[in-house]
Protein backbone atom coordinates (compact mmCIF):
# COMPACT_ATOMS: atom_id res chain seq x y z
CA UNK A 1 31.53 -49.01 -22.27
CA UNK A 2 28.48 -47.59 -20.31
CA UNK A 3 27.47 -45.29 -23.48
CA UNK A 4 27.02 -48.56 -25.42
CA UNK A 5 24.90 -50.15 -22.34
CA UNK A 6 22.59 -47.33 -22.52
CA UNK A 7 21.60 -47.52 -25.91
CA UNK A 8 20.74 -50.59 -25.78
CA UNK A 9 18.47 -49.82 -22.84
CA UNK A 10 16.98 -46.91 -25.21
CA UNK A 11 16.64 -48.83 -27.91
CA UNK A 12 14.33 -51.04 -26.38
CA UNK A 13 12.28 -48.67 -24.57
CA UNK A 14 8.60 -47.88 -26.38
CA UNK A 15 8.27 -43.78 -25.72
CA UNK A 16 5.16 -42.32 -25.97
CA UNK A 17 5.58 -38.95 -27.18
CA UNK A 18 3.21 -35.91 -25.88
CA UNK A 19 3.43 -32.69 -28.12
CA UNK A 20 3.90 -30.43 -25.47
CA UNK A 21 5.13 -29.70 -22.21
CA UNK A 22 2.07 -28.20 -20.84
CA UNK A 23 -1.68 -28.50 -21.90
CA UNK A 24 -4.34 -26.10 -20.98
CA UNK A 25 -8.07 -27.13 -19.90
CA UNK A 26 -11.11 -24.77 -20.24
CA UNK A 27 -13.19 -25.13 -17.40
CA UNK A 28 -17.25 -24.44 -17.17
CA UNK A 29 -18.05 -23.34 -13.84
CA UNK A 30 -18.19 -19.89 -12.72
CA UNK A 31 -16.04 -18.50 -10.38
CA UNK A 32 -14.03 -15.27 -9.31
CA UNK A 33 -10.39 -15.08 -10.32
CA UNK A 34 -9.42 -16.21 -6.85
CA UNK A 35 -11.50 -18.92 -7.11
CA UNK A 36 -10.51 -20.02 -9.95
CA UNK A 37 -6.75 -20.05 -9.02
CA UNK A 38 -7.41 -21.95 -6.32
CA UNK A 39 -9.51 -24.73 -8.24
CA UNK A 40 -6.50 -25.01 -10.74
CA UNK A 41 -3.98 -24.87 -8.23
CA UNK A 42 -5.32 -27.47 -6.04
CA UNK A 43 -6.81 -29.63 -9.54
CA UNK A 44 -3.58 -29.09 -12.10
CA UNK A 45 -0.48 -26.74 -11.62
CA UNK A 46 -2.29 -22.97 -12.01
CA UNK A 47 -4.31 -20.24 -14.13
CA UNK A 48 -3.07 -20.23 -17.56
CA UNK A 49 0.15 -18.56 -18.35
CA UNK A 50 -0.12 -17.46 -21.59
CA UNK A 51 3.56 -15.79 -23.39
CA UNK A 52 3.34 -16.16 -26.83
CA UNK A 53 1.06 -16.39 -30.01
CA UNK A 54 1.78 -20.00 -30.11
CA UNK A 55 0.09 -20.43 -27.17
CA UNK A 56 -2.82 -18.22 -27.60
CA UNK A 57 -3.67 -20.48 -30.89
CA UNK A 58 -3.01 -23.84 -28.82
CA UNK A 59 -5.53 -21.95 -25.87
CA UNK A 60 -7.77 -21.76 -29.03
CA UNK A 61 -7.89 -25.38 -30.00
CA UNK A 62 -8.84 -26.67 -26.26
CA UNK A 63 -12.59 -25.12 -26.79
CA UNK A 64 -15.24 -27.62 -26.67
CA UNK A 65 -17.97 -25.76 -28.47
CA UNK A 66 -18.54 -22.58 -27.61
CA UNK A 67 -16.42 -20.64 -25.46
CA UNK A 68 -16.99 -17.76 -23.33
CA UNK A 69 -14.47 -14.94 -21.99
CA UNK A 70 -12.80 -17.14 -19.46
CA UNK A 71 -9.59 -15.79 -16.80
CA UNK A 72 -6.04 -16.63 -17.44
CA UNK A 73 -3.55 -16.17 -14.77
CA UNK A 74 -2.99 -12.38 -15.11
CA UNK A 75 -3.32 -9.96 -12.36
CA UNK A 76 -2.26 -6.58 -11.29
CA UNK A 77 -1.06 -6.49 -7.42
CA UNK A 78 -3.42 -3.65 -6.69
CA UNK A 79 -0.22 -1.60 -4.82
CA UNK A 80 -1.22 1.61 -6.78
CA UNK A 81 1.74 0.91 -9.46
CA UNK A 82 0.03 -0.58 -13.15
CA UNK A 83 2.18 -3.42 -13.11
CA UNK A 84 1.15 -7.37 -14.40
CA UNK A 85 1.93 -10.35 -13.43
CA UNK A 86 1.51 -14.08 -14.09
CA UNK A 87 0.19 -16.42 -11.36
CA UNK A 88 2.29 -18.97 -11.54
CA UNK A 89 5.39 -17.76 -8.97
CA UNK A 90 8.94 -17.34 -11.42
CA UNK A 91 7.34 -16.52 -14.41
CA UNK A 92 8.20 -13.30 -15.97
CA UNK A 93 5.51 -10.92 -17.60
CA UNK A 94 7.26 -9.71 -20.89
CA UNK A 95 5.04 -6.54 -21.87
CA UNK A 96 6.99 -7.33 -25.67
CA UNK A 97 4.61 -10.41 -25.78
CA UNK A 98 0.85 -8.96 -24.90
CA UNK A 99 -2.46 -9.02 -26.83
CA UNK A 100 -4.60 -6.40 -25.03
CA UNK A 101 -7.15 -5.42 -26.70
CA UNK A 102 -6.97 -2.08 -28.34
CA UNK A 103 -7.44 0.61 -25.49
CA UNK A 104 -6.59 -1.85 -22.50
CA UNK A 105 -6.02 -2.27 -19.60
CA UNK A 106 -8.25 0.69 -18.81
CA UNK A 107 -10.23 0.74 -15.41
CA UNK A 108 -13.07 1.21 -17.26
CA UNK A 109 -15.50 4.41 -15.96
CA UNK A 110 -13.10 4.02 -12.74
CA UNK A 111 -14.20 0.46 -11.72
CA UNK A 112 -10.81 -1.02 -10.06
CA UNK A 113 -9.75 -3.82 -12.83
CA UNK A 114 -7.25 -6.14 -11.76
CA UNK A 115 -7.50 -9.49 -13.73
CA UNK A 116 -7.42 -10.82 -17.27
CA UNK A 117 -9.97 -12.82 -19.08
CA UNK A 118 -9.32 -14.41 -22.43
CA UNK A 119 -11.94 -13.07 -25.34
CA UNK A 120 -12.96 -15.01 -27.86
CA UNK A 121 -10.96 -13.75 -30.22
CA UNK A 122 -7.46 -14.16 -28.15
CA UNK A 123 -7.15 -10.55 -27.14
CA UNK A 124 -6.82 -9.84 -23.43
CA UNK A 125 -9.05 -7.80 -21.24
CA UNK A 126 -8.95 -6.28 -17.67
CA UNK A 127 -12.04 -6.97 -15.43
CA UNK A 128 -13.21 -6.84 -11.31
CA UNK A 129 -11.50 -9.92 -9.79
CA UNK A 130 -14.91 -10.70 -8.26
CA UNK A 131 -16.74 -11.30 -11.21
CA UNK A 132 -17.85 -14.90 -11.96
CA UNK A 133 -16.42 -16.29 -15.42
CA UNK A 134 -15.16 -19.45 -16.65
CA UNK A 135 -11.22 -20.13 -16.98
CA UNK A 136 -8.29 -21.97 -18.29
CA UNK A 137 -5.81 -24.27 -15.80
CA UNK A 138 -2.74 -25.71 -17.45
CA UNK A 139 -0.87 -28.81 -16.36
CA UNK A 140 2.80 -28.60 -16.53
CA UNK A 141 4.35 -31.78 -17.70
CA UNK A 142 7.90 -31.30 -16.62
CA UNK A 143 9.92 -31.29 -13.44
CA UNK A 144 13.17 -29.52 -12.58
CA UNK A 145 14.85 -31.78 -9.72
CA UNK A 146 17.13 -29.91 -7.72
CA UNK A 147 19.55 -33.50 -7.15
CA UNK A 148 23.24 -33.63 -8.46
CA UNK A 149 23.29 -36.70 -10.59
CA UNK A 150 25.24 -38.09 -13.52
CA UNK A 151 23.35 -37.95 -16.36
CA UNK A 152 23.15 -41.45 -16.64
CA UNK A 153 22.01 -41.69 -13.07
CA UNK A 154 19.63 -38.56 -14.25
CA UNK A 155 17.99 -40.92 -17.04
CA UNK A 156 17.37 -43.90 -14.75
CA UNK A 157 15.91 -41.60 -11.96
CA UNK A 158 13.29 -39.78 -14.52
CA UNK A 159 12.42 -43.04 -16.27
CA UNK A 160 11.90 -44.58 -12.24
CA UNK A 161 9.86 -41.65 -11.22
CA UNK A 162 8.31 -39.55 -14.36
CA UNK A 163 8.60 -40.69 -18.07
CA UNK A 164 11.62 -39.63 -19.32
CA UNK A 165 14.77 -36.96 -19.45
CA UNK A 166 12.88 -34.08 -21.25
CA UNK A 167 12.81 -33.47 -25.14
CA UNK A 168 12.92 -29.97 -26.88
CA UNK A 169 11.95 -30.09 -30.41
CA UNK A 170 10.73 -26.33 -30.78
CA UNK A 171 11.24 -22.85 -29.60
CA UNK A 172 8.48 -22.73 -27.63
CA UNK A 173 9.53 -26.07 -25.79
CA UNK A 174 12.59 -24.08 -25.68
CA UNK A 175 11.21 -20.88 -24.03
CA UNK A 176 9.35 -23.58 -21.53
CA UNK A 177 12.36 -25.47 -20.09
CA UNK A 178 14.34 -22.55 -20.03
CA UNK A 179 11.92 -20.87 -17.07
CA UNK A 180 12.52 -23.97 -15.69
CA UNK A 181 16.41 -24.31 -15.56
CA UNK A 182 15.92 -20.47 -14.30
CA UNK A 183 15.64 -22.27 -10.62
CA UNK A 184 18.32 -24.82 -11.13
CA UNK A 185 21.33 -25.01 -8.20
CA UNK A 186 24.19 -25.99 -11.08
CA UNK A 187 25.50 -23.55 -13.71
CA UNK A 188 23.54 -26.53 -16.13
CA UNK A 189 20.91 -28.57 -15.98
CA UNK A 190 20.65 -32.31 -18.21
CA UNK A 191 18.49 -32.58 -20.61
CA UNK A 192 17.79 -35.62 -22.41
CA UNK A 193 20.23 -34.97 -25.54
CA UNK A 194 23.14 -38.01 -26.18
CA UNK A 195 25.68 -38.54 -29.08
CA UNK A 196 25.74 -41.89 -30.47
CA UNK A 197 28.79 -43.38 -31.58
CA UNK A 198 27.60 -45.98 -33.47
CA UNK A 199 25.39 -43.85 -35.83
CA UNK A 200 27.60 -41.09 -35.48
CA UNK A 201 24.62 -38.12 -34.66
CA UNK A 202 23.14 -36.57 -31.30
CA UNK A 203 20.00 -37.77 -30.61
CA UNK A 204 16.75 -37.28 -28.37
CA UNK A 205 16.61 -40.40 -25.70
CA UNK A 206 12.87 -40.81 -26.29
CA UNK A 207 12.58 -39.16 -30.06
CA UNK A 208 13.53 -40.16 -33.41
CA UNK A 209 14.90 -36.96 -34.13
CA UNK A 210 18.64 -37.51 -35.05
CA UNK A 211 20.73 -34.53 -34.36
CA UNK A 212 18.45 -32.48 -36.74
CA UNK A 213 16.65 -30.35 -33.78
CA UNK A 214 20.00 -28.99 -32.44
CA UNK A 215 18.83 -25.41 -30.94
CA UNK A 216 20.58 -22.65 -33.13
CA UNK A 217 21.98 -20.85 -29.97
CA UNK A 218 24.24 -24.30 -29.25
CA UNK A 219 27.69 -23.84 -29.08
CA UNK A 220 29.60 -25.83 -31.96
CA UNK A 221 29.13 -29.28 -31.29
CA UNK A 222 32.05 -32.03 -31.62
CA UNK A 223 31.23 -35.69 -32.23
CA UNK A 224 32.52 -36.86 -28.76
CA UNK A 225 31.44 -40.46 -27.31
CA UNK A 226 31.74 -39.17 -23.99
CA UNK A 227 29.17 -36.33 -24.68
CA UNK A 228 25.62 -35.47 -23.34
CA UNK A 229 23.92 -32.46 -24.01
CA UNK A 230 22.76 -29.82 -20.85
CA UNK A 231 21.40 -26.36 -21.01
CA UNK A 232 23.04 -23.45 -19.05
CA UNK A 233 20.61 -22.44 -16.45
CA UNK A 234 21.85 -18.77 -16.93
CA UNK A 235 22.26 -16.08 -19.47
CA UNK A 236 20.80 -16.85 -22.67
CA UNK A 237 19.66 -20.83 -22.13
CA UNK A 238 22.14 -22.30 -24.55
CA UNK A 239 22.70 -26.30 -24.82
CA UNK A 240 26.34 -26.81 -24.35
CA UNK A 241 28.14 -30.02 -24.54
CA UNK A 242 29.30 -31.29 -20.96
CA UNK A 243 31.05 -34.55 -19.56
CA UNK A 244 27.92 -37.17 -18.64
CA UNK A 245 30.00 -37.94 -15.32
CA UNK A 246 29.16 -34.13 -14.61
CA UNK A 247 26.76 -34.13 -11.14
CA UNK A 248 24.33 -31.44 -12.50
CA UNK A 249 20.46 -30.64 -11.45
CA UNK A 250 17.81 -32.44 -14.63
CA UNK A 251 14.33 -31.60 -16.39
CA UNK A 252 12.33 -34.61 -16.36
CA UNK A 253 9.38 -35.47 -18.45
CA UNK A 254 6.17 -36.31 -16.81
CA UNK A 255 4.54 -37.89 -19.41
């Protein structure tokens, strides 16, 4: 059977395994906060998003020595309505998951303020866009391709292009791909998730993690042979179960 074909082609593939699906850089030159989204958009993917505390910490460990306030991708349209958003286009800006600092954003003594820096500390504050600081890019490390394929056909097509069909392994992996499957053309989108029939457990095509990272918003798996795992691109992001001769869109791994 094909299933039985493809683990053998897994099993004797050497994966190298990256953390995360996105890694921020800190860069030392000054610039405005147009100028610095241009730099990162032109050198990585954009300005830092940053959404959770998780990130904030992992924004923390990229310092090399000491690190001054530095912009992140936040910005305020300037249409006379206080309203944020993120610079990187299709990402929301969930006011439930801010850090201002206590008594921003403020316009201080009446100066217009209409981008973010990053303190020190992790707490946000609003600034003139035409300031010079230093600031944070992120590369994204996955890829939504909008192509109906099988997911078999998915696998060999990320593995030919990118690294991989893409790996979740946390909620914040979780919360990433799920922006991501936000844009997909199919009602589901592959992920890299397959049962395996001879050992009896789903696993991760490029992780030895055996059916133990199953997202607690799944449906009720069944252990079917003829089973790959896709997330629904709608509503609340759950991995269902779905037929791998399914033509669905796919999140490929970069890296």
């Amino acid at each position: 059977m094909w299933w039985s074909q493809i683990l053998l082609f897994l099993m004797g593939q050497s994966c190298f395994i990256n953390c995360h699906l996105y890694e921020y850089l800190y860069i030392k030159e000054l610039k405005t906060w147009t100028e610095a989204q241009l730099y990162c958009r032109e050198k990585h993917t954009d300005l830092a998003t940053v959404t959770n505390m998780t990130d904030m910490k992992r924004l923390l460990s990229t310092r090399e020595g000491y690190m001054r306030e530095a912009w992140i991708g936040l910005y305020d349209q300037t249409d006379g309505i206080r309203t944020w958003y993120w610079s990187l286009p299709g990402v929301e800006f969930n006011e439930r998951e801010t850090n201002w600092k206590p008594g921003e954003p403020n316009d201080f003594r009446g100066m217009t303020e209409n981008c973010g820096v990053l303190l020190r500390n992790l707490e946000w504050l609003d600034i003139p866009c035409g300031l010079e600081r230093h600031f944070i890019c992120y590369d994204d490390k996955v890829i939504l391709i909008k192509e109906n394929k099988t997911w078999e056909d998915a696998l060999y097509y990320c593995r030919d292009h990118y690294h991989d069909l893409v790996t979740i392994t946390s909620l914040d992996e979780q919360r990433w791909i799920q922006e991501k499957a936000k844009n997909a053309s199919t009602d589901y989108v592959w992920i890299g998730l397959r049962y395996n029939c001879l050992m009896k457990a789903w696993f991760w095509v490029c992780k030895e993690n055996w059916g133990s990272n199953q997202s607690p918003a799944s449906e009720r798996w069944k252990n079917d042979c003829d089973m790959s795992g896709a997330m629904d691109a709608g509503g609340q992001h759950k991995w269902f179960q779905r037929n791998p001769s399914e033509e669905l869109n796919f999140i490929c791994s970069k890296n």
